[in-house]
Structures are given as C-alpha cells and as structure tokens.
N, C-alpha and C. Protein backbone atom coordinates (compact mmCIF):
# COMPACT_ATOMS: atom_id res chain seq x y z
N UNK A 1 11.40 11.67 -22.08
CA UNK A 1 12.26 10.59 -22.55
C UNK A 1 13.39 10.30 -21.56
N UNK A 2 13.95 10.95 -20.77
CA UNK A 2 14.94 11.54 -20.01
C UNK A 2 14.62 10.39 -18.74
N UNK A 3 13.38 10.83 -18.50
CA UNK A 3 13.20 10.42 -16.90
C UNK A 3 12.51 8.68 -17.49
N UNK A 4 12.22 8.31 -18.57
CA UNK A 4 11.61 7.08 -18.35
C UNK A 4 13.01 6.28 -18.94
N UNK A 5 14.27 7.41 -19.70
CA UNK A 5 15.56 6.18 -19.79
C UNK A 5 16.11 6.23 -17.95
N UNK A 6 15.75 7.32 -17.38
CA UNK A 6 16.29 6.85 -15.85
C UNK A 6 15.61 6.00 -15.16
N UNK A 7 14.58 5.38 -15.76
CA UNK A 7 14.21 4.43 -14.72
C UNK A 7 13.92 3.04 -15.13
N UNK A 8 14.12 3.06 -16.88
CA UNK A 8 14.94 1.41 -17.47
C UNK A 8 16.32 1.26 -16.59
N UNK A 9 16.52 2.17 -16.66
CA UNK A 9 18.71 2.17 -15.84
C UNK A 9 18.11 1.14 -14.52
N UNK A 10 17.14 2.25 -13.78
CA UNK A 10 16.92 2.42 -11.96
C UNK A 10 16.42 0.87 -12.34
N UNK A 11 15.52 0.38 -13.01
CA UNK A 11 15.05 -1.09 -12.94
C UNK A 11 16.12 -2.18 -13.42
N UNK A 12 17.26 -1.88 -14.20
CA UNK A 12 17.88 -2.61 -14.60
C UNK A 12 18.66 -2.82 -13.29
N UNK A 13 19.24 -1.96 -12.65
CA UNK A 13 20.09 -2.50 -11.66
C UNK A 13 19.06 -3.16 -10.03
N UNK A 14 17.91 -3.02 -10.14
CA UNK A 14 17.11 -3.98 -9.44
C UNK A 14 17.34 -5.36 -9.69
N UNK A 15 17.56 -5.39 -10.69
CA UNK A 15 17.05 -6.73 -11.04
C UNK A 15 18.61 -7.92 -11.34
N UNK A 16 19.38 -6.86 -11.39
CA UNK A 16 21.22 -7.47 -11.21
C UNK A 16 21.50 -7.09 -9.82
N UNK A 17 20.84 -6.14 -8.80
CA UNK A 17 21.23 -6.12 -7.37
C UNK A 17 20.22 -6.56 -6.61
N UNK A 18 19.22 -5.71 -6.65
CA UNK A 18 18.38 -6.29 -5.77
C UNK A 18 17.34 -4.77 -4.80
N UNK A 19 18.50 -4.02 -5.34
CA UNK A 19 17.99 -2.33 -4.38
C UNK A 19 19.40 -1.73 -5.14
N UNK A 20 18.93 -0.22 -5.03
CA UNK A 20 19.53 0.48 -5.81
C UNK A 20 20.99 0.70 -5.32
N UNK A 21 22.05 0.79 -6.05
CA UNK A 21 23.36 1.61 -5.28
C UNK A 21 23.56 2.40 -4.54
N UNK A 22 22.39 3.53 -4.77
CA UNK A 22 22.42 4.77 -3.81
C UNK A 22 22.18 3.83 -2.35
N UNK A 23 21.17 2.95 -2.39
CA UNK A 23 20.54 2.46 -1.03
C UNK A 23 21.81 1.80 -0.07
N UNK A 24 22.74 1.04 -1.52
CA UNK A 24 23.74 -0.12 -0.93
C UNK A 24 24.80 1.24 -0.20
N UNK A 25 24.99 2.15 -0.91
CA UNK A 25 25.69 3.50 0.13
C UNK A 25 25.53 3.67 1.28
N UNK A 26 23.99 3.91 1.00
CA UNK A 26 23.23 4.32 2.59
C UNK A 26 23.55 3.52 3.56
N UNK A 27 23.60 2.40 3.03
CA UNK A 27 23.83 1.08 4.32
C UNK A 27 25.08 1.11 4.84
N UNK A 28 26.26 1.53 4.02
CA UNK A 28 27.54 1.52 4.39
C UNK A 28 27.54 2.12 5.68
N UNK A 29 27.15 4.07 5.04
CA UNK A 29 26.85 5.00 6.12
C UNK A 29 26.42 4.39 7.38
N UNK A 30 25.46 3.69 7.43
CA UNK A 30 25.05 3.67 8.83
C UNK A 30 25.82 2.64 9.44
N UNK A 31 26.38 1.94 8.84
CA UNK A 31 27.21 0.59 9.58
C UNK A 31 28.34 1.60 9.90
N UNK A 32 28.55 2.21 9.54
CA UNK A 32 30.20 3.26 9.55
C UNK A 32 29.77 4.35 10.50
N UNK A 33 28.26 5.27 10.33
CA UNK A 33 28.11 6.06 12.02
C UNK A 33 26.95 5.94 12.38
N UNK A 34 26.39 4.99 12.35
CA UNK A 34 25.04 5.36 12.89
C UNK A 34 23.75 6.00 12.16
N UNK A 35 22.45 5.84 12.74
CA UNK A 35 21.57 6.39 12.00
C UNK A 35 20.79 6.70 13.24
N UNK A 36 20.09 8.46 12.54
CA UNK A 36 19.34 8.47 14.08
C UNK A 36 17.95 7.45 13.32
N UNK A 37 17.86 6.98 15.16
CA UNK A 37 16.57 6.19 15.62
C UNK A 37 15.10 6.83 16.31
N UNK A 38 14.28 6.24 16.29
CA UNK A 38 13.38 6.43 17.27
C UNK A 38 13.10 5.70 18.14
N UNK A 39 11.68 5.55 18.74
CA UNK A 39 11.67 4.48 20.07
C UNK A 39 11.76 3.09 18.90
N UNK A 40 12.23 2.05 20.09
CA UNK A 40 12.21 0.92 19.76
C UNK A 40 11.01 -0.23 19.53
N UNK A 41 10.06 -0.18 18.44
CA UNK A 41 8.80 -1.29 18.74
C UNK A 41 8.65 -1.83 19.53
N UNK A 42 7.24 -1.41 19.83
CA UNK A 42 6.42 -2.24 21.12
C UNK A 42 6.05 -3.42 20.72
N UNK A 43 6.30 -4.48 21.02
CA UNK A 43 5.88 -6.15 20.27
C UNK A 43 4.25 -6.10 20.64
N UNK A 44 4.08 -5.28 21.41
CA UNK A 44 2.16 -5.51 21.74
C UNK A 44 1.43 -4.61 20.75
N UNK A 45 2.45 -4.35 19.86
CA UNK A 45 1.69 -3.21 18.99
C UNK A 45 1.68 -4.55 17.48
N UNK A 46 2.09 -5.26 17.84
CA UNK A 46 2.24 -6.52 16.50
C UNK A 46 0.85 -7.38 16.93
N UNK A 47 0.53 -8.04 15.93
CA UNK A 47 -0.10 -8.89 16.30
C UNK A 47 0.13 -9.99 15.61
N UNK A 48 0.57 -10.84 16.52
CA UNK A 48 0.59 -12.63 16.49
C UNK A 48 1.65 -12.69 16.24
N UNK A 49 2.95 -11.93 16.54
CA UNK A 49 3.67 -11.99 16.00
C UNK A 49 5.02 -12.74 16.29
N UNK A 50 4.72 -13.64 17.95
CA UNK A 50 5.50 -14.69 18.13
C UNK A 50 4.79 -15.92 17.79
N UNK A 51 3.73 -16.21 17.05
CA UNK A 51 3.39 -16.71 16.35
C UNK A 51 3.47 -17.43 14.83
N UNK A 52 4.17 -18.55 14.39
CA UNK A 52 4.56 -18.80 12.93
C UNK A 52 2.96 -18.49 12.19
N UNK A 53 3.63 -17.91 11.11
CA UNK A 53 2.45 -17.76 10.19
C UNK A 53 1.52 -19.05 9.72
N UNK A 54 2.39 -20.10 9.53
CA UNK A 54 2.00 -21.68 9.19
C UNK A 54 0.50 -21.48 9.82
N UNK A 55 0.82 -21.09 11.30
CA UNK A 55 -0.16 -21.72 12.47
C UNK A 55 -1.12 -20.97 12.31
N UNK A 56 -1.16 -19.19 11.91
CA UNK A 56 -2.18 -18.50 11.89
C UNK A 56 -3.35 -18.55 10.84
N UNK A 57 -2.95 -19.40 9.38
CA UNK A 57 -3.62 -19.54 8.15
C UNK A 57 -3.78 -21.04 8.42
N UNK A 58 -5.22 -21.39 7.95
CA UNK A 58 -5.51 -22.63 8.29
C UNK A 58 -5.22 -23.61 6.66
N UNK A 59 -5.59 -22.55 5.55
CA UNK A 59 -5.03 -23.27 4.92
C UNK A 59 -3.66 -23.98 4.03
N UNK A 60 -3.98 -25.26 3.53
CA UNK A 60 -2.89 -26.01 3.42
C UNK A 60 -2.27 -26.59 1.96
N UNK A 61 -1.97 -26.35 0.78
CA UNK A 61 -1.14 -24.83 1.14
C UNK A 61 -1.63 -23.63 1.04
N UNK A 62 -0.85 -22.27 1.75
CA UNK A 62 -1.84 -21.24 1.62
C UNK A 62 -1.96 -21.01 -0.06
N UNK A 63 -2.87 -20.28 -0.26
CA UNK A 63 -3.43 -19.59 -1.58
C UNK A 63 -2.72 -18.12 -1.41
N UNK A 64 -1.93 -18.44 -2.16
CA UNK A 64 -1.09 -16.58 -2.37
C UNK A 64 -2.01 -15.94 -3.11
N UNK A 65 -2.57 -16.34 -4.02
CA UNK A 65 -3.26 -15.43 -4.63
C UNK A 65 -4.41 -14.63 -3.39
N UNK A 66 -4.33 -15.20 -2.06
CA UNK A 66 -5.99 -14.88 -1.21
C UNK A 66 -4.58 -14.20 -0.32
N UNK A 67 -3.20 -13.43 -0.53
CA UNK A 67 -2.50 -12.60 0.16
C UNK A 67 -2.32 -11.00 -0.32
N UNK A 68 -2.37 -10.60 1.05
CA UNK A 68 -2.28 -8.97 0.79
C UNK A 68 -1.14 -8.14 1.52
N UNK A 69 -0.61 -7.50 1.59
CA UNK A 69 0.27 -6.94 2.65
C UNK A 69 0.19 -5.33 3.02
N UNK A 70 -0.18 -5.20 4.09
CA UNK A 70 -0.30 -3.50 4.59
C UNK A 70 0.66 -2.98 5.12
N UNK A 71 1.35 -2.09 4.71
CA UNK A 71 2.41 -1.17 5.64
C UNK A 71 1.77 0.08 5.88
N UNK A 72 2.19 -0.11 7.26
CA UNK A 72 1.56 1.70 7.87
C UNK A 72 3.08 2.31 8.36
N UNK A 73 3.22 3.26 7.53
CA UNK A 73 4.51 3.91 7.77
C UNK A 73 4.66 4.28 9.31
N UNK A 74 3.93 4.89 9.85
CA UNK A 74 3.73 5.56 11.27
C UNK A 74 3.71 4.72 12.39
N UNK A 75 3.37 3.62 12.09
CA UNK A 75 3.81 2.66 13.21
C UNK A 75 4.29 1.98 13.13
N UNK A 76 5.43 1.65 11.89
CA UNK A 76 6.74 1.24 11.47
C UNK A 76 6.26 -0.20 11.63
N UNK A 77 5.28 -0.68 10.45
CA UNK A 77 4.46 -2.33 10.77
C UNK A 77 3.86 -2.54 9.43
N UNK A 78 4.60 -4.07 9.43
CA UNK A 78 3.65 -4.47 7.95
C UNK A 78 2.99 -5.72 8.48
N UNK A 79 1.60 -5.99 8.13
CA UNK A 79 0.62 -6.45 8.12
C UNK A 79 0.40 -7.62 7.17
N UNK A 80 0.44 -8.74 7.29
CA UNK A 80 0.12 -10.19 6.12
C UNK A 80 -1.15 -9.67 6.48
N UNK A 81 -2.19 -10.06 5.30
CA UNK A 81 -3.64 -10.00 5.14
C UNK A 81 -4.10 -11.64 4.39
N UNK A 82 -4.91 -12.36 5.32
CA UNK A 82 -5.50 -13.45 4.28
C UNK A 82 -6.74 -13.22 4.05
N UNK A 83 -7.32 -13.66 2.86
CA UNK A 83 -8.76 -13.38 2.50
C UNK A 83 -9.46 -11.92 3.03
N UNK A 84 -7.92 -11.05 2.98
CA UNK A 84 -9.01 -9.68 3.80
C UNK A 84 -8.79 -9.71 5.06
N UNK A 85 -8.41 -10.72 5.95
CA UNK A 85 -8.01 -10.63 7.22
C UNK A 85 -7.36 -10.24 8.02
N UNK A 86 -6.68 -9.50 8.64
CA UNK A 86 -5.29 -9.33 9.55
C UNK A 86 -4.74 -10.50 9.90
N UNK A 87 -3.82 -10.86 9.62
CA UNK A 87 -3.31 -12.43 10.77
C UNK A 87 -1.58 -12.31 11.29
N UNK A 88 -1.48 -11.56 10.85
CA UNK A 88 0.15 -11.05 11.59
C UNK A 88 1.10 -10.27 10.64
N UNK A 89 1.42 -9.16 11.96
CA UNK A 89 2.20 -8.07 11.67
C UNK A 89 3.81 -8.60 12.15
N UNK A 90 4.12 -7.45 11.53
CA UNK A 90 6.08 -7.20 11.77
C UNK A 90 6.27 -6.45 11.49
N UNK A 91 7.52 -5.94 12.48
CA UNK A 91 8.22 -4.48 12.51
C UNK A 91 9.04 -4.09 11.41
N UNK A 92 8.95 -2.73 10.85
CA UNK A 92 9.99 -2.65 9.69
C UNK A 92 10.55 -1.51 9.71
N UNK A 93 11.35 -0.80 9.43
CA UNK A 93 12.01 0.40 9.02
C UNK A 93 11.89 0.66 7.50
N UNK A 94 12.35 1.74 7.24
CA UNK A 94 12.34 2.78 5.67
C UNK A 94 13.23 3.13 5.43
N UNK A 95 12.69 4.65 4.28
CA UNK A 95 13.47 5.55 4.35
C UNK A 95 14.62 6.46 5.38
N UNK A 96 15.12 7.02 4.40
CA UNK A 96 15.70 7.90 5.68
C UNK A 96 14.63 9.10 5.92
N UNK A 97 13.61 9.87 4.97
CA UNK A 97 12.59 10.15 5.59
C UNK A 97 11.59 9.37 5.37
N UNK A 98 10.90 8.61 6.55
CA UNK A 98 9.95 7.82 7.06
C UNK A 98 8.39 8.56 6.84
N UNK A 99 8.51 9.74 6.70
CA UNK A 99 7.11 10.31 6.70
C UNK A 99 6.66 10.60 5.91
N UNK A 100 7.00 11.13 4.92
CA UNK A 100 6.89 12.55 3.66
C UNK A 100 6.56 11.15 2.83
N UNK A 101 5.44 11.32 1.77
CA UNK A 101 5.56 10.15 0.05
C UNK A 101 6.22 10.52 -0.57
N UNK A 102 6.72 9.23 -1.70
CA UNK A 102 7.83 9.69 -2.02
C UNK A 102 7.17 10.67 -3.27
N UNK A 103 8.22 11.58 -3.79
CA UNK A 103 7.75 12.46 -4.91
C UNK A 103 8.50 12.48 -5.74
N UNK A 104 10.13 12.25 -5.88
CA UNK A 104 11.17 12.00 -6.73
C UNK A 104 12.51 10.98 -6.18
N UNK A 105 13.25 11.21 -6.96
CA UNK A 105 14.25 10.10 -7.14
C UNK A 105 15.61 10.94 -6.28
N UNK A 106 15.63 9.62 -4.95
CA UNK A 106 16.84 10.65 -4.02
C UNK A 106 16.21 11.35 -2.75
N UNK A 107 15.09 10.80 -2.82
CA UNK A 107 14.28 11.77 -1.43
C UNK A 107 14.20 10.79 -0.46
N UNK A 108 14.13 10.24 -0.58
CA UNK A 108 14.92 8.85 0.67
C UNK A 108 13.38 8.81 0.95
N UNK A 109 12.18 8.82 0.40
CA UNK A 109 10.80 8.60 1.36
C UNK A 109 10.10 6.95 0.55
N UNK A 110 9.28 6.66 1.26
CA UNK A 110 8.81 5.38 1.06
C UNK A 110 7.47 5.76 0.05
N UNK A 111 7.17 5.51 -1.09
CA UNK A 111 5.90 5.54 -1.70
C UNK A 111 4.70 5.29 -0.85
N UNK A 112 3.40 5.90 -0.76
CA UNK A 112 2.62 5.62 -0.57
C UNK A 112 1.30 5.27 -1.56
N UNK A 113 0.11 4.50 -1.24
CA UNK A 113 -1.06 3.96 -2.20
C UNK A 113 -1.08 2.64 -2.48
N UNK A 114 -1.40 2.54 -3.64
CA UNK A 114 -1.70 0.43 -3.93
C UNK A 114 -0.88 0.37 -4.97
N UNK A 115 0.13 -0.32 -4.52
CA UNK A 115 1.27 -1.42 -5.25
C UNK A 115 0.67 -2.20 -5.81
N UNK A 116 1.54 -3.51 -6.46
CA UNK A 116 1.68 -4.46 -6.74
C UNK A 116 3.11 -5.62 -6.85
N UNK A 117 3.17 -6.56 -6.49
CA UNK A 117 4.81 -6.69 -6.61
C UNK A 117 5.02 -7.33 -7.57
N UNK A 118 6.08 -6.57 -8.58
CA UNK A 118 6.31 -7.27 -9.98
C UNK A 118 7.36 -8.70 -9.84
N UNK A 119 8.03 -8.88 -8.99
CA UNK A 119 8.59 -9.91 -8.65
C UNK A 119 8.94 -10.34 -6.99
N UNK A 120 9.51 -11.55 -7.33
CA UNK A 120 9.60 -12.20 -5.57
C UNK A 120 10.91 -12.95 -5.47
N UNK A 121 12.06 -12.77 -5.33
CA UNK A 121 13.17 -13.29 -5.63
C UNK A 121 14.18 -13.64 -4.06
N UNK A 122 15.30 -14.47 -4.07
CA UNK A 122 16.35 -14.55 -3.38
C UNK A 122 17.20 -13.83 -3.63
N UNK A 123 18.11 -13.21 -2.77
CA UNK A 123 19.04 -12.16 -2.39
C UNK A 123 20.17 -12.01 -1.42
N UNK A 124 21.38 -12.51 -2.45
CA UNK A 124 22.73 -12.80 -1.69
C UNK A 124 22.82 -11.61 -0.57
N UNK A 125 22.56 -10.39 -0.54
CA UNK A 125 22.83 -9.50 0.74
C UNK A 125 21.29 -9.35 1.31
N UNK A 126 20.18 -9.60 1.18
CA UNK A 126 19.09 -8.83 1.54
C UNK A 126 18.19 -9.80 2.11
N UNK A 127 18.89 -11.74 1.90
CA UNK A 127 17.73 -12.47 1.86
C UNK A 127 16.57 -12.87 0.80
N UNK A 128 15.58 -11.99 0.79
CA UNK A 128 14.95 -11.67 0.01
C UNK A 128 14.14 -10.59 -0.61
N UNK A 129 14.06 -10.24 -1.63
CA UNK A 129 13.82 -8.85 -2.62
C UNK A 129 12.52 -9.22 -3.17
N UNK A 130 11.21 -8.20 -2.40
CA UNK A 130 10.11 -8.15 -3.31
C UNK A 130 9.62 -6.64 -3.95
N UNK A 131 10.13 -6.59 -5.29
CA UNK A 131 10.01 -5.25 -5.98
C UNK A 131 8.46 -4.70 -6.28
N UNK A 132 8.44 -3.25 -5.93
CA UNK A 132 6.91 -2.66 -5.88
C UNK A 132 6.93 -2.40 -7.19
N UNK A 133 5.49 -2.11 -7.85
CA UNK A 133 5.44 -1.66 -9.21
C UNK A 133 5.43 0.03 -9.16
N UNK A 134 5.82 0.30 -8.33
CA UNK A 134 6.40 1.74 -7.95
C UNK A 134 7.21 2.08 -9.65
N UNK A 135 7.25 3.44 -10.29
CA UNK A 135 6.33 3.76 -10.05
C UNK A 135 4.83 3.58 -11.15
N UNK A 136 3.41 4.43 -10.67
CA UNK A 136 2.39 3.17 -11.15
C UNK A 136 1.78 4.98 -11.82
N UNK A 137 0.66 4.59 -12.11
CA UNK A 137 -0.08 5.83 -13.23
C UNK A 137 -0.23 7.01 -12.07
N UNK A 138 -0.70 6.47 -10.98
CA UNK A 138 -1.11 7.47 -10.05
C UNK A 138 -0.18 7.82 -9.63
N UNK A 139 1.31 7.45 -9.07
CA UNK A 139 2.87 7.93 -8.49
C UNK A 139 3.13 8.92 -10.12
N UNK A 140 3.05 8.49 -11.30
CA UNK A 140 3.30 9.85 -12.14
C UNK A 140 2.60 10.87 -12.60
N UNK A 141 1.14 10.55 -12.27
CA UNK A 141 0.40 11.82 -12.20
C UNK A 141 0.64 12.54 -10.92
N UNK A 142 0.81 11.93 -9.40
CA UNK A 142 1.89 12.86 -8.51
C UNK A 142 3.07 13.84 -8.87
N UNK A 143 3.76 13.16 -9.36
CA UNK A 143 5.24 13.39 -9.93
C UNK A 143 5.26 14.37 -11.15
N UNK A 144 3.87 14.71 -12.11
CA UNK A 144 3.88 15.84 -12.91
C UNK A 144 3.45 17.07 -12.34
N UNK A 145 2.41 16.73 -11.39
CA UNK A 145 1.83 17.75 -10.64
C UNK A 145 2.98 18.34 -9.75
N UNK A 146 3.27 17.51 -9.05
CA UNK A 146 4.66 18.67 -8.08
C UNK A 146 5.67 19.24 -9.20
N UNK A 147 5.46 18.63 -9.94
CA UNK A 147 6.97 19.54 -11.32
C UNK A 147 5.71 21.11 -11.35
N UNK A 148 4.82 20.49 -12.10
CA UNK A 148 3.85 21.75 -12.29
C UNK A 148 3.98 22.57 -11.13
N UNK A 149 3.77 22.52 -10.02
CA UNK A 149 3.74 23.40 -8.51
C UNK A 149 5.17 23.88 -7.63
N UNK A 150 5.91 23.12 -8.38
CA UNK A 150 7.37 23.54 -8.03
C UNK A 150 7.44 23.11 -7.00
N UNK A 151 6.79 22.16 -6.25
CA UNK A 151 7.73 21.29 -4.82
C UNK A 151 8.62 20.48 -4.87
N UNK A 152 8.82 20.09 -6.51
CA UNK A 152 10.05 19.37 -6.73
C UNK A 152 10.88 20.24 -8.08
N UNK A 153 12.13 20.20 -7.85
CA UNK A 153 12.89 20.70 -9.25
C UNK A 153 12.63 19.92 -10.54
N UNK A 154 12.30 21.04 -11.48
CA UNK A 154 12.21 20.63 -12.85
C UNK A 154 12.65 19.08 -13.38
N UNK A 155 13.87 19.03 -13.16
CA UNK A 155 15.22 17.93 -13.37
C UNK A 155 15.05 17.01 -13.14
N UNK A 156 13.59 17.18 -11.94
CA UNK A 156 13.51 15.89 -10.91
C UNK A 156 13.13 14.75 -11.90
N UNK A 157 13.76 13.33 -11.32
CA UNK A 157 13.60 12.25 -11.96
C UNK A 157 12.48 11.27 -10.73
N UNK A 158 11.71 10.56 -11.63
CA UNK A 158 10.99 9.86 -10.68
C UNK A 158 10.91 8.36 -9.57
N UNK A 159 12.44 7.94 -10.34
CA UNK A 159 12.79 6.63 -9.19
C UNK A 159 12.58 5.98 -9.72
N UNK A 160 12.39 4.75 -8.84
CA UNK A 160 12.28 3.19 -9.30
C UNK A 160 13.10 2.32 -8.10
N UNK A 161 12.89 0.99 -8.46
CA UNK A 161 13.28 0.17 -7.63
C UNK A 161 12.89 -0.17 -5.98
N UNK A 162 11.96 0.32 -5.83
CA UNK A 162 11.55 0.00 -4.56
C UNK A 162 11.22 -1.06 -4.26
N UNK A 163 11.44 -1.68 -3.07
CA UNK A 163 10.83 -3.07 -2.78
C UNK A 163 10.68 -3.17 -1.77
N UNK A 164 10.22 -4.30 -1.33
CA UNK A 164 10.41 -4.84 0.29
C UNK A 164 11.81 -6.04 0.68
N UNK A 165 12.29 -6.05 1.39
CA UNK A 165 13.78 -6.62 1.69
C UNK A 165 13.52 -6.69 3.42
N UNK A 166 15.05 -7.97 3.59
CA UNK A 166 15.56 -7.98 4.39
C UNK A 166 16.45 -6.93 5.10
N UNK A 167 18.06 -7.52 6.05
CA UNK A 167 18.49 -6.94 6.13
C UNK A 167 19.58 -7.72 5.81
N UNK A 168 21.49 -7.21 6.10
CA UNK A 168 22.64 -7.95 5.79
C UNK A 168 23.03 -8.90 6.76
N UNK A 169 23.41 -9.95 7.11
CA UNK A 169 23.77 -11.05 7.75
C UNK A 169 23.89 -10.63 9.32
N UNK A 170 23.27 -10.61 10.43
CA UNK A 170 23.30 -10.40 12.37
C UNK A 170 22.99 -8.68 11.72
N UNK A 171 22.21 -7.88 10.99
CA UNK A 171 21.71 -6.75 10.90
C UNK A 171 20.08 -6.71 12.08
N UNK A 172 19.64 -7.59 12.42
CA UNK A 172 18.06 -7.43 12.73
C UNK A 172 18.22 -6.44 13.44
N UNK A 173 18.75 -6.28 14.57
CA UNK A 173 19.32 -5.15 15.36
C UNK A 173 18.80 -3.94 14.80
N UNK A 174 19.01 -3.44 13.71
CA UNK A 174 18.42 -2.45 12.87
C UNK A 174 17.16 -1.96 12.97
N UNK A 175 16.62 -3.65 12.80
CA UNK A 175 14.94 -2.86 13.02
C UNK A 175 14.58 -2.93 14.08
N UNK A 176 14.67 -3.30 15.21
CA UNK A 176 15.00 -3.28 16.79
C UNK A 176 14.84 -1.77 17.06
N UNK A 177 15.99 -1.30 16.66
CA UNK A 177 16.65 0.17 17.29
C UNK A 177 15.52 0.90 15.89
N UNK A 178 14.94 0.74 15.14
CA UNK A 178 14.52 1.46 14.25
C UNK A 178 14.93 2.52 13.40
N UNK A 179 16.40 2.10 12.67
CA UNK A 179 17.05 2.59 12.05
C UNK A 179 16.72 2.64 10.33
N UNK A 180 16.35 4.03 9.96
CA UNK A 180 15.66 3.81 8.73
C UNK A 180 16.66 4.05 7.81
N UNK A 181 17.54 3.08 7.63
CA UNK A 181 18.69 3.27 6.76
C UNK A 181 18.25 2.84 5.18
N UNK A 182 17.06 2.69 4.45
CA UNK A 182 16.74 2.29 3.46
C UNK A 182 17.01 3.63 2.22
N UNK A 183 16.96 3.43 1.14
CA UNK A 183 16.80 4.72 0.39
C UNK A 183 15.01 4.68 -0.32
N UNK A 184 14.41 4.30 0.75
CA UNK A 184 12.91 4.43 0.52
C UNK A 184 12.55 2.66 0.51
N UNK A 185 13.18 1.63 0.27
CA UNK A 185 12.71 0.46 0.49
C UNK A 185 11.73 0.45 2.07
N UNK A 186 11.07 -0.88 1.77
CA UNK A 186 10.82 -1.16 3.39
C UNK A 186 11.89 -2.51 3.83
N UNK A 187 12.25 -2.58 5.20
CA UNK A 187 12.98 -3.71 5.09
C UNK A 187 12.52 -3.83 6.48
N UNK A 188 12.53 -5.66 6.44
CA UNK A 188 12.51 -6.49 8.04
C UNK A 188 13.47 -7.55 8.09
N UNK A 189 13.63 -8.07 9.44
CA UNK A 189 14.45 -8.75 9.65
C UNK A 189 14.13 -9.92 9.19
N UNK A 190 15.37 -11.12 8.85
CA UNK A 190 15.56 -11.95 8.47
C UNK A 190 14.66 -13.02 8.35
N UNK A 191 14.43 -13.55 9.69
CA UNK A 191 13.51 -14.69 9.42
C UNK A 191 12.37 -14.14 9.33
N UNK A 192 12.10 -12.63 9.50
CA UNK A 192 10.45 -12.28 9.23
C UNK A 192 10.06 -12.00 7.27
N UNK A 193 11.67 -11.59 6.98
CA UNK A 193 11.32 -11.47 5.84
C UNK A 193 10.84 -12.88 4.78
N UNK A 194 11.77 -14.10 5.15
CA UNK A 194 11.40 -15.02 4.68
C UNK A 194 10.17 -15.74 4.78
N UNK A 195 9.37 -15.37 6.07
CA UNK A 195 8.26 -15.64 5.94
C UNK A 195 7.25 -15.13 5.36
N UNK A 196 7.27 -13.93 5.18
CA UNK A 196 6.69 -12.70 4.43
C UNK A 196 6.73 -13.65 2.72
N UNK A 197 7.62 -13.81 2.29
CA UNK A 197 8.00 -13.76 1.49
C UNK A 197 7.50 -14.95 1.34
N UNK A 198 7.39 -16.11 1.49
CA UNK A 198 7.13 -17.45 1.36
C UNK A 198 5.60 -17.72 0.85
N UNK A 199 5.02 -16.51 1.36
CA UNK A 199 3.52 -16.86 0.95
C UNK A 199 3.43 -15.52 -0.04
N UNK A 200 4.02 -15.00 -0.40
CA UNK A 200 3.75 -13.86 -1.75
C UNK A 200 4.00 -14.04 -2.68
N UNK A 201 3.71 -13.78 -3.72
CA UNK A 201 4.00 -14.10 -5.59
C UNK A 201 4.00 -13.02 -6.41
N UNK A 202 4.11 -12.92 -7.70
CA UNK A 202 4.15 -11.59 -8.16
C UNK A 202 2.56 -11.03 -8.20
N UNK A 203 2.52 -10.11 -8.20
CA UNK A 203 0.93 -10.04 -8.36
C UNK A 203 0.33 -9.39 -7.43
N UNK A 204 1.37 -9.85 -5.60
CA UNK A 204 0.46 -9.46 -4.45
C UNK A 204 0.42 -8.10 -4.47
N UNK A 205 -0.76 -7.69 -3.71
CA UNK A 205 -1.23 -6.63 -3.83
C UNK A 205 -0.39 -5.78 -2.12
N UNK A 206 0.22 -4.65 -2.40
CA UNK A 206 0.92 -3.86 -1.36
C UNK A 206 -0.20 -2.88 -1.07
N UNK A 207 -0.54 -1.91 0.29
CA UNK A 207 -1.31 -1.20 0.27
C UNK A 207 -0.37 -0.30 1.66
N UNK A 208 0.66 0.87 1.14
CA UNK A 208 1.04 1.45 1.75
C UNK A 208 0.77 3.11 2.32
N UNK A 209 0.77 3.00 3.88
CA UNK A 209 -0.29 4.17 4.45
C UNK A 209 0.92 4.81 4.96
N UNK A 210 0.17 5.76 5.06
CA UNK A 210 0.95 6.74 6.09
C UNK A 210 0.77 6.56 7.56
C-alpha cells in the first residue's frame, strides 16, 4: 500500500512539473559544479542526423501511430523508428548511473525493456515532457524479486515519473559534453527534442536497451 501511495505522489508531481523534484535538484547540482562526463558523441555514430526528420519520412502527415523510439543506453542514442525502420538518431544523456536498470526509487538509473508513453506534453523548463509507463508489470515483478534477494532494501520504493525531456534554456551543451545529470529521465537537446516529440502521441511504443 506504502509503495503504490508513493508513486500516486511520484505521478502526481509529473504531471504539475514535468520530472520529479529530486531530478529538478540534480540539475541545480550540476549547473552549480559540474557533472562527471564521458567522451563527447561521435555525430557519425547518429544517423541522418543533420538531416530534418520532415525529409527522412516520406509520409505526409506522418502516421504516429507507424512511430517507435529506441534508446540504447551505451551509446548514449535514441533512435525514431518508422514502420520498423531506423530513420534518425540523437544524442542523449541519463541518469546519474547510465548503466545499471533501474531497480528502485533514488538510484539515479534509466529503466530498461518496452515502455509506452502515457502522455506527450509542453514544458515551461524542459521544452517538452514525454512520460514512460514506467513502472509496468514486468519493472514490478523486477522490483519484488530484488526485495526477495536483498539487492535492494526492504523500504525500497519503486519510482515513477520517468520520461523523455529536453534540457533548460542554452543547456544543449550538456548533451555535447555528456553530462548525465537526469535522475533516470532520458533527455536531448532542444530542437531535437521537439522534433522527437512532434511525431509521438501517447501510446508510442519506447524500447530501452542497454
């Protein structure tokens, strides 16, 4: 009862912010010292990605429902999919740990498996906010099993609010330097997020890898 009133709370303030408080912290932090980075994205590791999306989908208007989106944590890249297709990637940052799935609430890691996004909204600091259905039957049959095995504390609560986002106003820089200042969101820069975003609806299907 405990952990599903913590995550009416964790969804309620999604949906009056946009990403959780803990996250809006995190961001302070790094504007205030820094975050360690890794290398900086290779643009040849994108594909099409000085390319407008308009130009890569032939149709007019696209069919969101025929959109998919892939994030591969490890090469810090999310993927538009049409009809099943690849047609262009973009660079993104995370968590503050980038590697590990997430397993509870506060572990700064990015969920991994098949999403869905329960909404698609505008966002006075973020641009725009697309919330994962994080978490889903299979993230809490995870989340009982590590209680059962003790890799997470008893207490542990299971989260909420994850999404995909922008960043705050001349932030792109961020994902440049690959600063994973998120508290498990994924986030890209500005005009990539709006394009991202322009062809998704609730419904689209997320498919996040390691």
């Amino acid at each position: 009862m405990l952990q599903r009133k913590s995550l009416l709370v964790c969804l309620a303030l999604v949906l009056v912010f946009g990403c959780s408080v803990w996250e809006r912290t995190v961001l302070t932090q790094v504007h205030a010292q820094g975050q360690t980075t890794v290398a900086p994205q290779n643009q040849d590791d994108l594909l099409h990605y000085q390319t407008p999306l308009t130009e890569l989908i032939s149709d007019s208007p696209v069919r969101k429902s025929q959109i998919a989106l892939r994030v591969e944590k490890s090469k810090y890249r999310l993927t538009v999919l049409y009809r099943g297709k690849a047609v262009k990637s973009y660079p993104v940052v995370l968590g503050g740990n980038p590697v590990d799935d997430k397993r509870r609430e506060g572990d700064s890691c990015t969920p991994e498996g098949y999403f869905h996004l329960s909404l698609v909204r505008p966002h006075q600091d973020w641009t725009k906010f697309m919330l994962l259905d994080y978490p889903t039957a299979v993230s809490w049959q995870r989340f009982r099993t590590a209680k059962r095995d003790g890799t997470i504390p008893k207490n542990a609560t299971i989260g909420g609010a994850v999404g995909i986002h922008g960043v705050p106003d001349h932030a792109d820089a961020a994902i440049d330097r690959r600063q994973n200042w998120t508290a498990g969101c994924i986030s890209l820069k500005t005009h990539d997020i709006e394009e991202v975003a322009s062809v998704c609806q609730k419904g689209t299907l997320v498919h996040i890898l390691h």
